[in-house]
PDB file of N, CA and C in Angstrom:
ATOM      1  N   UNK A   1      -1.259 -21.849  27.734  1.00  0.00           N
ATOM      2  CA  UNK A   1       0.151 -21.519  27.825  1.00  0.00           C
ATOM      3  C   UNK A   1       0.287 -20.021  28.054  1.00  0.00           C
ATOM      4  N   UNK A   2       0.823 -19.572  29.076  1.00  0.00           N
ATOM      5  CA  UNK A   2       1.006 -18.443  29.430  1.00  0.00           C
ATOM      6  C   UNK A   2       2.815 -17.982  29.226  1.00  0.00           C
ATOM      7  N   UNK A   3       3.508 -16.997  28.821  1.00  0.00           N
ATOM      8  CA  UNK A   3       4.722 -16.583  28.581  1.00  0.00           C
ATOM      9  C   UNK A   3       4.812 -15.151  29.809  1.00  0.00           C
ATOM     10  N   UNK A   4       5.953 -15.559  30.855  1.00  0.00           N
ATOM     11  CA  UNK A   4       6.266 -14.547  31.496  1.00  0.00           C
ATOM     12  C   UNK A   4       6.794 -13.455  31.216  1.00  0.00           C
ATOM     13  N   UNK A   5       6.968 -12.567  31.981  1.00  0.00           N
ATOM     14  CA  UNK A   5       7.810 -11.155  31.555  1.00  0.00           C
ATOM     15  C   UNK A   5       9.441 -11.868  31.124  1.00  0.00           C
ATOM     16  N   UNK A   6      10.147 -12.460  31.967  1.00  0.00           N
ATOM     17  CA  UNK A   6      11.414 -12.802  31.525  1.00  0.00           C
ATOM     18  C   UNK A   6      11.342 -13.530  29.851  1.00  0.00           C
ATOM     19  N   UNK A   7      10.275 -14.447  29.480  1.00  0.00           N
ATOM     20  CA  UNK A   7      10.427 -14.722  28.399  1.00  0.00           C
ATOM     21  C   UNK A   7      10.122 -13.662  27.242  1.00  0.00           C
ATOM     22  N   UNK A   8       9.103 -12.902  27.801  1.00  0.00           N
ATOM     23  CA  UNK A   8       8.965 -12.160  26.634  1.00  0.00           C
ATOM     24  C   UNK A   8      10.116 -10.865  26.442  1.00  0.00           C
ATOM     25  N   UNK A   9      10.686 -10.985  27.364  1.00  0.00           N
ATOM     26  CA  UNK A   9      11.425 -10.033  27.298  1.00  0.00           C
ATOM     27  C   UNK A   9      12.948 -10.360  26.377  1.00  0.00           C
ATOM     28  N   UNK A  10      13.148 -12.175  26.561  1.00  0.00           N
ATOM     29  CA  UNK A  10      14.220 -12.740  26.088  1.00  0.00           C
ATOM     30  C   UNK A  10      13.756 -12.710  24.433  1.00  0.00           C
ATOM     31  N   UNK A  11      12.467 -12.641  23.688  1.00  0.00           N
ATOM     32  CA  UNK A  11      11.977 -12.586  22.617  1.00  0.00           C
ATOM     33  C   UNK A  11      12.265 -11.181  22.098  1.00  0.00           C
ATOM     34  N   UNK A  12      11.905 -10.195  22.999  1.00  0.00           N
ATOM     35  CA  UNK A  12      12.246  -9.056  22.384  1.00  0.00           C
ATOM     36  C   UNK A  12      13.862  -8.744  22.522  1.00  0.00           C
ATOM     37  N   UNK A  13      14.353  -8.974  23.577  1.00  0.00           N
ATOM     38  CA  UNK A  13      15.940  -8.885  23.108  1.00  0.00           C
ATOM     39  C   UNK A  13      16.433  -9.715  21.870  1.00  0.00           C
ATOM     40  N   UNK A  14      16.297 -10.664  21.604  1.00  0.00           N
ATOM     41  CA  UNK A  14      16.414 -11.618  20.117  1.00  0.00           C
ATOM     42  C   UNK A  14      15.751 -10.849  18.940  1.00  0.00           C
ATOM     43  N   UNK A  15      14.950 -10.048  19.520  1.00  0.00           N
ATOM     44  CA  UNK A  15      14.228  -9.318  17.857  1.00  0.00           C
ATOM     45  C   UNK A  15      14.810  -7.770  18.213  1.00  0.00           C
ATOM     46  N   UNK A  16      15.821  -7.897  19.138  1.00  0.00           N
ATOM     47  CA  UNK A  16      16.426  -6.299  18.847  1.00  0.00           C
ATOM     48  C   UNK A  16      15.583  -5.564  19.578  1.00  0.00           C
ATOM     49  N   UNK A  17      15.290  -5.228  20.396  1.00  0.00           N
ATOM     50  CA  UNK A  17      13.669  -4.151  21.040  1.00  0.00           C
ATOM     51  C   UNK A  17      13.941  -4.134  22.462  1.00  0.00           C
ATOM     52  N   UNK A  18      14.141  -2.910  22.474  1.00  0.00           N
ATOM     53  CA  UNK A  18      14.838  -2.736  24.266  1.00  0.00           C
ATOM     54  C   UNK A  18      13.103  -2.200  24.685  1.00  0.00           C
ATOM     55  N   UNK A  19      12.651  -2.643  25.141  1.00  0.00           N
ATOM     56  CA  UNK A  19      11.155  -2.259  26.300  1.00  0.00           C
ATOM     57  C   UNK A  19      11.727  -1.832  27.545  1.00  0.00           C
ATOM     58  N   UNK A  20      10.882  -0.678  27.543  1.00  0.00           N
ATOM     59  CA  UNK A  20      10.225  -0.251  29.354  1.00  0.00           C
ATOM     60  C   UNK A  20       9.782  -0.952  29.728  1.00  0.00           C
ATOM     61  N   UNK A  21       9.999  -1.050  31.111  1.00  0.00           N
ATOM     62  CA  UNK A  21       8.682  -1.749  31.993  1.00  0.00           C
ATOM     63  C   UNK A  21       7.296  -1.930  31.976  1.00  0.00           C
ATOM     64  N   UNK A  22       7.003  -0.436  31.380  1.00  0.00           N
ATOM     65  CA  UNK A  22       5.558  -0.280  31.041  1.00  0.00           C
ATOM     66  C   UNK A  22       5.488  -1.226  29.251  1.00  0.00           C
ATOM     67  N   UNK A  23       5.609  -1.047  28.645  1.00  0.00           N
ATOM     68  CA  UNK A  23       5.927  -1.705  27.509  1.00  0.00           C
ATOM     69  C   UNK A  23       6.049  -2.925  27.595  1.00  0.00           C
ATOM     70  N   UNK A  24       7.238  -3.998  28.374  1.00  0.00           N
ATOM     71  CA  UNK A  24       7.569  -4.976  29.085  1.00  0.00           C
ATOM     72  C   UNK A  24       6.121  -5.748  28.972  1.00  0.00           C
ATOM     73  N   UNK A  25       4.971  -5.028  30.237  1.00  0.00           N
ATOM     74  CA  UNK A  25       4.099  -5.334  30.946  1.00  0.00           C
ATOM     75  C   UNK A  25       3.016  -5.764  29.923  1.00  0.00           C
ATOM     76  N   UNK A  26       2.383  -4.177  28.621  1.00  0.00           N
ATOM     77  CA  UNK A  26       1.646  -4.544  27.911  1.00  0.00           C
ATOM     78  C   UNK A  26       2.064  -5.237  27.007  1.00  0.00           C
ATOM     79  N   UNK A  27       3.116  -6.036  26.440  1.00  0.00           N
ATOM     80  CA  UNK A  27       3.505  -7.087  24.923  1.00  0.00           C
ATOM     81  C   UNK A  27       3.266  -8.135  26.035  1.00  0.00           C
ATOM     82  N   UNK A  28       3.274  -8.626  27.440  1.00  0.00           N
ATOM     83  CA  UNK A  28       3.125  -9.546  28.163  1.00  0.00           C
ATOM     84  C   UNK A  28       1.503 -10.112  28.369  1.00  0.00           C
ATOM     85  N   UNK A  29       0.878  -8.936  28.348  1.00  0.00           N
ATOM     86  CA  UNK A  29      -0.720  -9.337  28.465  1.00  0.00           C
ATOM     87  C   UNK A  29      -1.187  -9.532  27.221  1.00  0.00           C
ATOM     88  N   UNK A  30      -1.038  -8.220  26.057  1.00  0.00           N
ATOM     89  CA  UNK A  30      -0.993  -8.717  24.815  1.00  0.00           C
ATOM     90  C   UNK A  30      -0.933  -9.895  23.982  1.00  0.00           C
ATOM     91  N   UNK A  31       0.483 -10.409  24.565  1.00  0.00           N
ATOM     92  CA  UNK A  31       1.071 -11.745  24.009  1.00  0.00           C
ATOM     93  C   UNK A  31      -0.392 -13.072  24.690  1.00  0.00           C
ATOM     94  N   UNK A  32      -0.032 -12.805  26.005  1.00  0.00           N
ATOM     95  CA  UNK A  32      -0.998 -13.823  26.651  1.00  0.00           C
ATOM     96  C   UNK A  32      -2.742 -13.862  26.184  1.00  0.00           C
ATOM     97  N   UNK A  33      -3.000 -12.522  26.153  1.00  0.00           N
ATOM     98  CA  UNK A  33      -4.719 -12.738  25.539  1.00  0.00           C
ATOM     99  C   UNK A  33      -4.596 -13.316  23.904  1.00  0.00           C
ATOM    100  N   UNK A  34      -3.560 -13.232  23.371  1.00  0.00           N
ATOM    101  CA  UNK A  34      -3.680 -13.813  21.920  1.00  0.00           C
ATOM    102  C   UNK A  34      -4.078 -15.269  22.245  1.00  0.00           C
ATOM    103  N   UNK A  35      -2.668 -16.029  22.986  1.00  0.00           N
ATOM    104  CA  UNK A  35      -2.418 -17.350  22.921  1.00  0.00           C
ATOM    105  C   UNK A  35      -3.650 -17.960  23.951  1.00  0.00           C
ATOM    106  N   UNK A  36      -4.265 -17.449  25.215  1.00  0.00           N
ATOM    107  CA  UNK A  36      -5.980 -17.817  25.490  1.00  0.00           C
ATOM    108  C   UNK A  36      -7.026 -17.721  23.948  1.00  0.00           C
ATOM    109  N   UNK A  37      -7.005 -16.875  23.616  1.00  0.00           N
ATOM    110  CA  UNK A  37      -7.776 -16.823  22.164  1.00  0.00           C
ATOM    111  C   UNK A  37      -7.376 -18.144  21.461  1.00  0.00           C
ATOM    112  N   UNK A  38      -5.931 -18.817  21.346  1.00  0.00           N
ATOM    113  CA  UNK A  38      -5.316 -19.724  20.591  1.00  0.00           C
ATOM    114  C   UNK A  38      -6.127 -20.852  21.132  1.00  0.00           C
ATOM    115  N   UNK A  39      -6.143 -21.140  22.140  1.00  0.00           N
ATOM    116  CA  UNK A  39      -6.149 -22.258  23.215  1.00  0.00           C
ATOM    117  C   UNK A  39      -7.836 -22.537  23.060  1.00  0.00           C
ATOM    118  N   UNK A  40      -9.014 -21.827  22.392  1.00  0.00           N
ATOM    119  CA  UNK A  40     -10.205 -21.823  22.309  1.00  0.00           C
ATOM    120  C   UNK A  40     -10.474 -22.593  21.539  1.00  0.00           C
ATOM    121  N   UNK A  41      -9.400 -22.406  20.263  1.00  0.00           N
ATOM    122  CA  UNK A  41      -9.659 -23.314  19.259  1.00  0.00           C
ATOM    123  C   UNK A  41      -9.188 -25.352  19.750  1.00  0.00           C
ATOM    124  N   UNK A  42      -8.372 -25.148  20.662  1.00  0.00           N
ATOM    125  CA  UNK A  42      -8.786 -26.744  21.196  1.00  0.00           C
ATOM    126  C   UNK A  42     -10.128 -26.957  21.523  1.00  0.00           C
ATOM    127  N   UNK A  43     -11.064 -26.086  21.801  1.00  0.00           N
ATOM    128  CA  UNK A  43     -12.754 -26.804  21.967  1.00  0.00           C
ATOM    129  C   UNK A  43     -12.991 -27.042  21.055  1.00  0.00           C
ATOM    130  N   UNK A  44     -12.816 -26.897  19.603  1.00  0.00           N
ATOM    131  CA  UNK A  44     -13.877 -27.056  18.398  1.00  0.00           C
ATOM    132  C   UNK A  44     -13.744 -28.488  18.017  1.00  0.00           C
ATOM    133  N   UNK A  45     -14.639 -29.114  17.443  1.00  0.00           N
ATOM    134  CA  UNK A  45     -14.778 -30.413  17.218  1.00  0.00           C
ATOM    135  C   UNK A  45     -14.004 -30.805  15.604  1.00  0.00           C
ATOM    136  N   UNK A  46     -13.099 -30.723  15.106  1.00  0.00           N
ATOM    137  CA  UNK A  46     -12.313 -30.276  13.672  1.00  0.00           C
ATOM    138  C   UNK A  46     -12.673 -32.251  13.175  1.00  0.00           C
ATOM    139  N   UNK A  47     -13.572 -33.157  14.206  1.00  0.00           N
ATOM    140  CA  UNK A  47     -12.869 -34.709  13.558  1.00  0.00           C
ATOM    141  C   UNK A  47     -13.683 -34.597  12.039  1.00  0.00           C
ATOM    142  N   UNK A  48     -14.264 -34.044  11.889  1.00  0.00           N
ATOM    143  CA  UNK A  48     -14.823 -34.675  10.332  1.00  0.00           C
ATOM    144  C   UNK A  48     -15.110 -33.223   9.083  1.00  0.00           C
ATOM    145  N   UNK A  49     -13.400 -32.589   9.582  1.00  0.00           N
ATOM    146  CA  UNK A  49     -13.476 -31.466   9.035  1.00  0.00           C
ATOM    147  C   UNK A  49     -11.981 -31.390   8.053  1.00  0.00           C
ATOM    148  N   UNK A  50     -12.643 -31.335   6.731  1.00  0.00           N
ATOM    149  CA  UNK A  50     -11.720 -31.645   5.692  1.00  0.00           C
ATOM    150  C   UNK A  50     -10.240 -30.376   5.941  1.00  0.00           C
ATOM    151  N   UNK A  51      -8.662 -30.833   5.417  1.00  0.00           N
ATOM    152  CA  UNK A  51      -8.367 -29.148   5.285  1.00  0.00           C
ATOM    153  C   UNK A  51      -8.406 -28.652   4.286  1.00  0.00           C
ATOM    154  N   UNK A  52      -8.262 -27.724   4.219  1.00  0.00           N
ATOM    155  CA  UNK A  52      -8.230 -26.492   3.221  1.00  0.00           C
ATOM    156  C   UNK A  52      -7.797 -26.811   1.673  1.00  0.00           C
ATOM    157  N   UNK A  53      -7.653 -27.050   0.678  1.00  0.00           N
ATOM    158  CA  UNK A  53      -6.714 -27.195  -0.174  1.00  0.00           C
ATOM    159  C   UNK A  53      -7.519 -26.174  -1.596  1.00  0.00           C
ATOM    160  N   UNK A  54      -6.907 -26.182  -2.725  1.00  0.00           N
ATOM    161  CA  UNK A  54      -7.439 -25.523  -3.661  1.00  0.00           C
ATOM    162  C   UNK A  54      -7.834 -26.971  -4.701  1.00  0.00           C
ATOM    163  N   UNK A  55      -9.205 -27.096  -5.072  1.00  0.00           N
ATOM    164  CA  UNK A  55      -9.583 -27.723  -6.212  1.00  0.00           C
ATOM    165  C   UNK A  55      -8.472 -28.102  -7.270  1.00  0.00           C
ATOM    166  N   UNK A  56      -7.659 -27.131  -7.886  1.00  0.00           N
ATOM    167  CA  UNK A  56      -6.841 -27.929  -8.754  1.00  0.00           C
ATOM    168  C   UNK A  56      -5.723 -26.413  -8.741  1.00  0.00           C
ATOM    169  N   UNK A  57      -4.640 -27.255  -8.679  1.00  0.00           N
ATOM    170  CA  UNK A  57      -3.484 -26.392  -8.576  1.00  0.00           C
ATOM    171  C   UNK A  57      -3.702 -25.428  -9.670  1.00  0.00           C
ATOM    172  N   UNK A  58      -3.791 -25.558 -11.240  1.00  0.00           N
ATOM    173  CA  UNK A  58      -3.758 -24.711 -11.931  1.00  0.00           C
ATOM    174  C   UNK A  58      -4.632 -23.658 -12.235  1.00  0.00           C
ATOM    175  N   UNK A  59      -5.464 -23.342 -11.443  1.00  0.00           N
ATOM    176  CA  UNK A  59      -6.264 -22.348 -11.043  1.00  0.00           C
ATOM    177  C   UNK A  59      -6.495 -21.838  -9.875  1.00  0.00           C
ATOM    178  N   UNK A  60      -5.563 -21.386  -9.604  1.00  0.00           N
ATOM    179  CA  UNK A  60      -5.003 -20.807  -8.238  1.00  0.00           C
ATOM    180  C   UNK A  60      -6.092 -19.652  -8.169  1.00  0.00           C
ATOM    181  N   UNK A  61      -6.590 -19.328  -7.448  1.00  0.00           N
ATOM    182  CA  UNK A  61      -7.024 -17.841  -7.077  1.00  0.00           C
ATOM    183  C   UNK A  61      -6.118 -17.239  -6.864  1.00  0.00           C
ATOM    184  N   UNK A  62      -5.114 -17.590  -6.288  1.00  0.00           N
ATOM    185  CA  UNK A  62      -4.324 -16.381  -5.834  1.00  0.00           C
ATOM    186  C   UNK A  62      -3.567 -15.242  -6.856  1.00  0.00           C
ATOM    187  N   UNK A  63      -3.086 -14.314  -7.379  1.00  0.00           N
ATOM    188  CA  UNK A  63      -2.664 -13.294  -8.009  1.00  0.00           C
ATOM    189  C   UNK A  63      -1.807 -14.408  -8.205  1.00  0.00           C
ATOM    190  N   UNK A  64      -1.060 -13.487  -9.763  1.00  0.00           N
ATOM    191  CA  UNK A  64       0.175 -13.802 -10.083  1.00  0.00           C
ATOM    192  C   UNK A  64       1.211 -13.099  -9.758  1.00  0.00           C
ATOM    193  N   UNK A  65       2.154 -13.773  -9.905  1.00  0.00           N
ATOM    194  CA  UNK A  65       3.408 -13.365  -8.864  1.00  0.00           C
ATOM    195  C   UNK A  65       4.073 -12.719 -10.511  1.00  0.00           C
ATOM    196  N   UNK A  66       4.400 -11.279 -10.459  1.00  0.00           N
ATOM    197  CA  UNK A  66       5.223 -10.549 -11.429  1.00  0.00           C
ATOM    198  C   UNK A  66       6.151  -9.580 -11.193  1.00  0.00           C
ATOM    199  N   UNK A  67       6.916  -8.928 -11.484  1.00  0.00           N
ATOM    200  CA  UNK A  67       8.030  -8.310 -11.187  1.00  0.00           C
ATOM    201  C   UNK A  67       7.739  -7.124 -11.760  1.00  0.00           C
ATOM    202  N   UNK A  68       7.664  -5.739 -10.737  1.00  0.00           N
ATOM    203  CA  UNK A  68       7.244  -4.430 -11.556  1.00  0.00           C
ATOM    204  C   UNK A  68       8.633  -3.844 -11.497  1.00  0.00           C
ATOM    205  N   UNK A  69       8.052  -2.579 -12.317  1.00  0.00           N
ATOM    206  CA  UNK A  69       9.007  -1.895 -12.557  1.00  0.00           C
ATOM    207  C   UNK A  69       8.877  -0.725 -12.068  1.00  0.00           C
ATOM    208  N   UNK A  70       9.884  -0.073 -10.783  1.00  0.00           N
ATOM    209  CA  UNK A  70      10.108   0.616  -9.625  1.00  0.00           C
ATOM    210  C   UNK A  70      11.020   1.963  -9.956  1.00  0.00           C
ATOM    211  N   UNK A  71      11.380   2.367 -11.533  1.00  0.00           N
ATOM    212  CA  UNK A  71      12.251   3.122 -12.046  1.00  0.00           C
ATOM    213  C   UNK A  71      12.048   4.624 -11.569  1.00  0.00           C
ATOM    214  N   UNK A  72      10.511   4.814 -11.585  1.00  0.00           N
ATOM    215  CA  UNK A  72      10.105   6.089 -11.136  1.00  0.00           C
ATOM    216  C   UNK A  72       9.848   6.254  -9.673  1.00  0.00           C
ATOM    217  N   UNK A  73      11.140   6.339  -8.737  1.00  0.00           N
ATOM    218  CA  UNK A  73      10.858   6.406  -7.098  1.00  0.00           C
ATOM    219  C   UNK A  73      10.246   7.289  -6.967  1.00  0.00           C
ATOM    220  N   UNK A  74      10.860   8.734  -7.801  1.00  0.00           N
ATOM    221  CA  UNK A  74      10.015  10.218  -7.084  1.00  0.00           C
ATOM    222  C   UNK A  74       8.764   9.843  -7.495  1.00  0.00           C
ATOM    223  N   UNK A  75       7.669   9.651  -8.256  1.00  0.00           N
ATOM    224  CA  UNK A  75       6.280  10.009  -8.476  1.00  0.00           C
ATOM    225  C   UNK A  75       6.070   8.365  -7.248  1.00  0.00           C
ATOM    226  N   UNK A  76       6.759   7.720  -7.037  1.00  0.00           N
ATOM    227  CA  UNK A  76       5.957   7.057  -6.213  1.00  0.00           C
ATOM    228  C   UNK A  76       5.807   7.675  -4.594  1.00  0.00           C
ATOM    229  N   UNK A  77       7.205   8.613  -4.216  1.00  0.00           N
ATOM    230  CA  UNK A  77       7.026   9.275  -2.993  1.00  0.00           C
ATOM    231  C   UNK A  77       5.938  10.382  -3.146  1.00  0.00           C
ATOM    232  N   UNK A  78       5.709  11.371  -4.747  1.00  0.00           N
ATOM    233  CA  UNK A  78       4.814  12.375  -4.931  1.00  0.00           C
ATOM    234  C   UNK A  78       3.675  11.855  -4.819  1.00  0.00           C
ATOM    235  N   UNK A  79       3.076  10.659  -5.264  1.00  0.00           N
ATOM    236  CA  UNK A  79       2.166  10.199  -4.768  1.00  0.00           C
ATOM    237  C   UNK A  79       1.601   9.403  -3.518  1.00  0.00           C
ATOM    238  N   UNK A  80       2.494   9.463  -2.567  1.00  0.00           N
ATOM    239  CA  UNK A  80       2.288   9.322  -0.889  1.00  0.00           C
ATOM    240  C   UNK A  80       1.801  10.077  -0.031  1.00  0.00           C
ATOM    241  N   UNK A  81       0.603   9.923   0.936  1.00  0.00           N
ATOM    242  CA  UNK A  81       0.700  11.235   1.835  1.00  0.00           C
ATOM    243  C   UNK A  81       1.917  10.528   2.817  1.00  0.00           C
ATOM    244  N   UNK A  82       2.524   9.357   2.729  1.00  0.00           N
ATOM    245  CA  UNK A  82       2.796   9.162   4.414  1.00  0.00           C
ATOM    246  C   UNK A  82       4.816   9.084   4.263  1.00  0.00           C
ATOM    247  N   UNK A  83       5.394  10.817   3.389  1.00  0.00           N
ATOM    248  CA  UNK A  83       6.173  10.459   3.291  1.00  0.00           C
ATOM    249  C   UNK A  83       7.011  11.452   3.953  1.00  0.00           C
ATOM    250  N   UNK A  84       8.062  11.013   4.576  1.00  0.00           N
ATOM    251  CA  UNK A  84       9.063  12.078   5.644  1.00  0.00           C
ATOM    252  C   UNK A  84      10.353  12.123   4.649  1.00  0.00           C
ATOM    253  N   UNK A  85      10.590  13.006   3.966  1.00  0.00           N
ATOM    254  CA  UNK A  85      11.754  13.247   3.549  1.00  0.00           C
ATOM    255  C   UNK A  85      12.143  12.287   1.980  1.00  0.00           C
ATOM    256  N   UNK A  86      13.306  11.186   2.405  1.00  0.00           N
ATOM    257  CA  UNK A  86      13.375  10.285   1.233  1.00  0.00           C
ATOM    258  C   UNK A  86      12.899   9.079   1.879  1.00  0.00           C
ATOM    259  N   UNK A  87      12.156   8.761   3.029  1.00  0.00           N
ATOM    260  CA  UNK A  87      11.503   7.632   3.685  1.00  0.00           C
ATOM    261  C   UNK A  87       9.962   7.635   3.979  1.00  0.00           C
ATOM    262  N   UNK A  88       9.455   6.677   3.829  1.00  0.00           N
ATOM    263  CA  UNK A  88       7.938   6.366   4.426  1.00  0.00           C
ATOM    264  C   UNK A  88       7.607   6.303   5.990  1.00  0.00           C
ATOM    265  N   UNK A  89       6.804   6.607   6.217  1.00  0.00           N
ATOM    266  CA  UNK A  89       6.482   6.578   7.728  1.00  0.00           C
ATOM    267  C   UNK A  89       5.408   5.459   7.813  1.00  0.00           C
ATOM    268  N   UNK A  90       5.607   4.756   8.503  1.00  0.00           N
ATOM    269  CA  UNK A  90       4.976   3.254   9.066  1.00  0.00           C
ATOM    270  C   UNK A  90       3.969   3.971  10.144  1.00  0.00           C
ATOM    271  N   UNK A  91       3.279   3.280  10.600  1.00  0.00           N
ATOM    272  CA  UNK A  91       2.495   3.781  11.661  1.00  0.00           C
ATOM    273  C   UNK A  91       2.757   2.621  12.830  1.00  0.00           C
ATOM    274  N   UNK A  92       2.889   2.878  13.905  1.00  0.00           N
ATOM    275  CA  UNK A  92       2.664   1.858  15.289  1.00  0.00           C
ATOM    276  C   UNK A  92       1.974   0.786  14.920  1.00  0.00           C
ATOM    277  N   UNK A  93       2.281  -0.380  15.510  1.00  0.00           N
ATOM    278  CA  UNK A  93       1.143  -1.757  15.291  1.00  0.00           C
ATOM    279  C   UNK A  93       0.536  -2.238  16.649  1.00  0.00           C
ATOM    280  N   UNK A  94       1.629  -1.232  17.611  1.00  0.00           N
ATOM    281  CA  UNK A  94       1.221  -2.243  18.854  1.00  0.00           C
ATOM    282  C   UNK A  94       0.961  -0.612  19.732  1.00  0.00           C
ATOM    283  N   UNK A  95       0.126  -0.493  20.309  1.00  0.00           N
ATOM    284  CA  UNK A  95      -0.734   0.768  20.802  1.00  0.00           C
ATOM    285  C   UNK A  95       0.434   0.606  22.553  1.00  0.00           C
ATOM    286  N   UNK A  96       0.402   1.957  23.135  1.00  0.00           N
ATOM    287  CA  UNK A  96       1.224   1.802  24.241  1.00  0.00           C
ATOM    288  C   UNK A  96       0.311   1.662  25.352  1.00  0.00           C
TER     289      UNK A  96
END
């Protein structure tokens, strides 16, 4: 399954994101080498392959879910390098 420039472009207008052409072009090849990568996994042979589940619900590996306490904002910005002012700076996810 391949997604054209018009579709991907109708995706990024729906998620708010005005693209350049150049931009346009790379979320288009981007997008497309993911979903070839996707399409690989139809070769694998999955018939006698159990799914996933956890042994017994009540021993989850996963962390517990708790509610902290966020009272002290400044020592959490004093302890940031990645902070601009009263906001955090994110870094790019998608390279130009």
């Amino acid at each position: 399954m391949k997604l054209t420039s018009e579709e991907v472009n109708d995706i990024a207008l729906e998620s708010r994101l005005l693209l350049t052409e150049q931009e346009l072009a790379g979320a288009v090849r981007y997008i497309n080498n993911f979903l070839d990568m996707l399409d690989r996994f139809k070769e694998l042979d999955l018939q006698n392959v159990e799914p996933f589940s956890f042994a017994e619900a009540l021993e989850c590996p996963l962390r517990e879910d708790k509610v902290n306490d966020f009272s002290n904002i400044q020592a959490i910005f004093d302890e940031s390098e990645h902070v601009d002012g009263q906001f955090f700076k994110v870094p790019r996810i998608m390279e130009e």
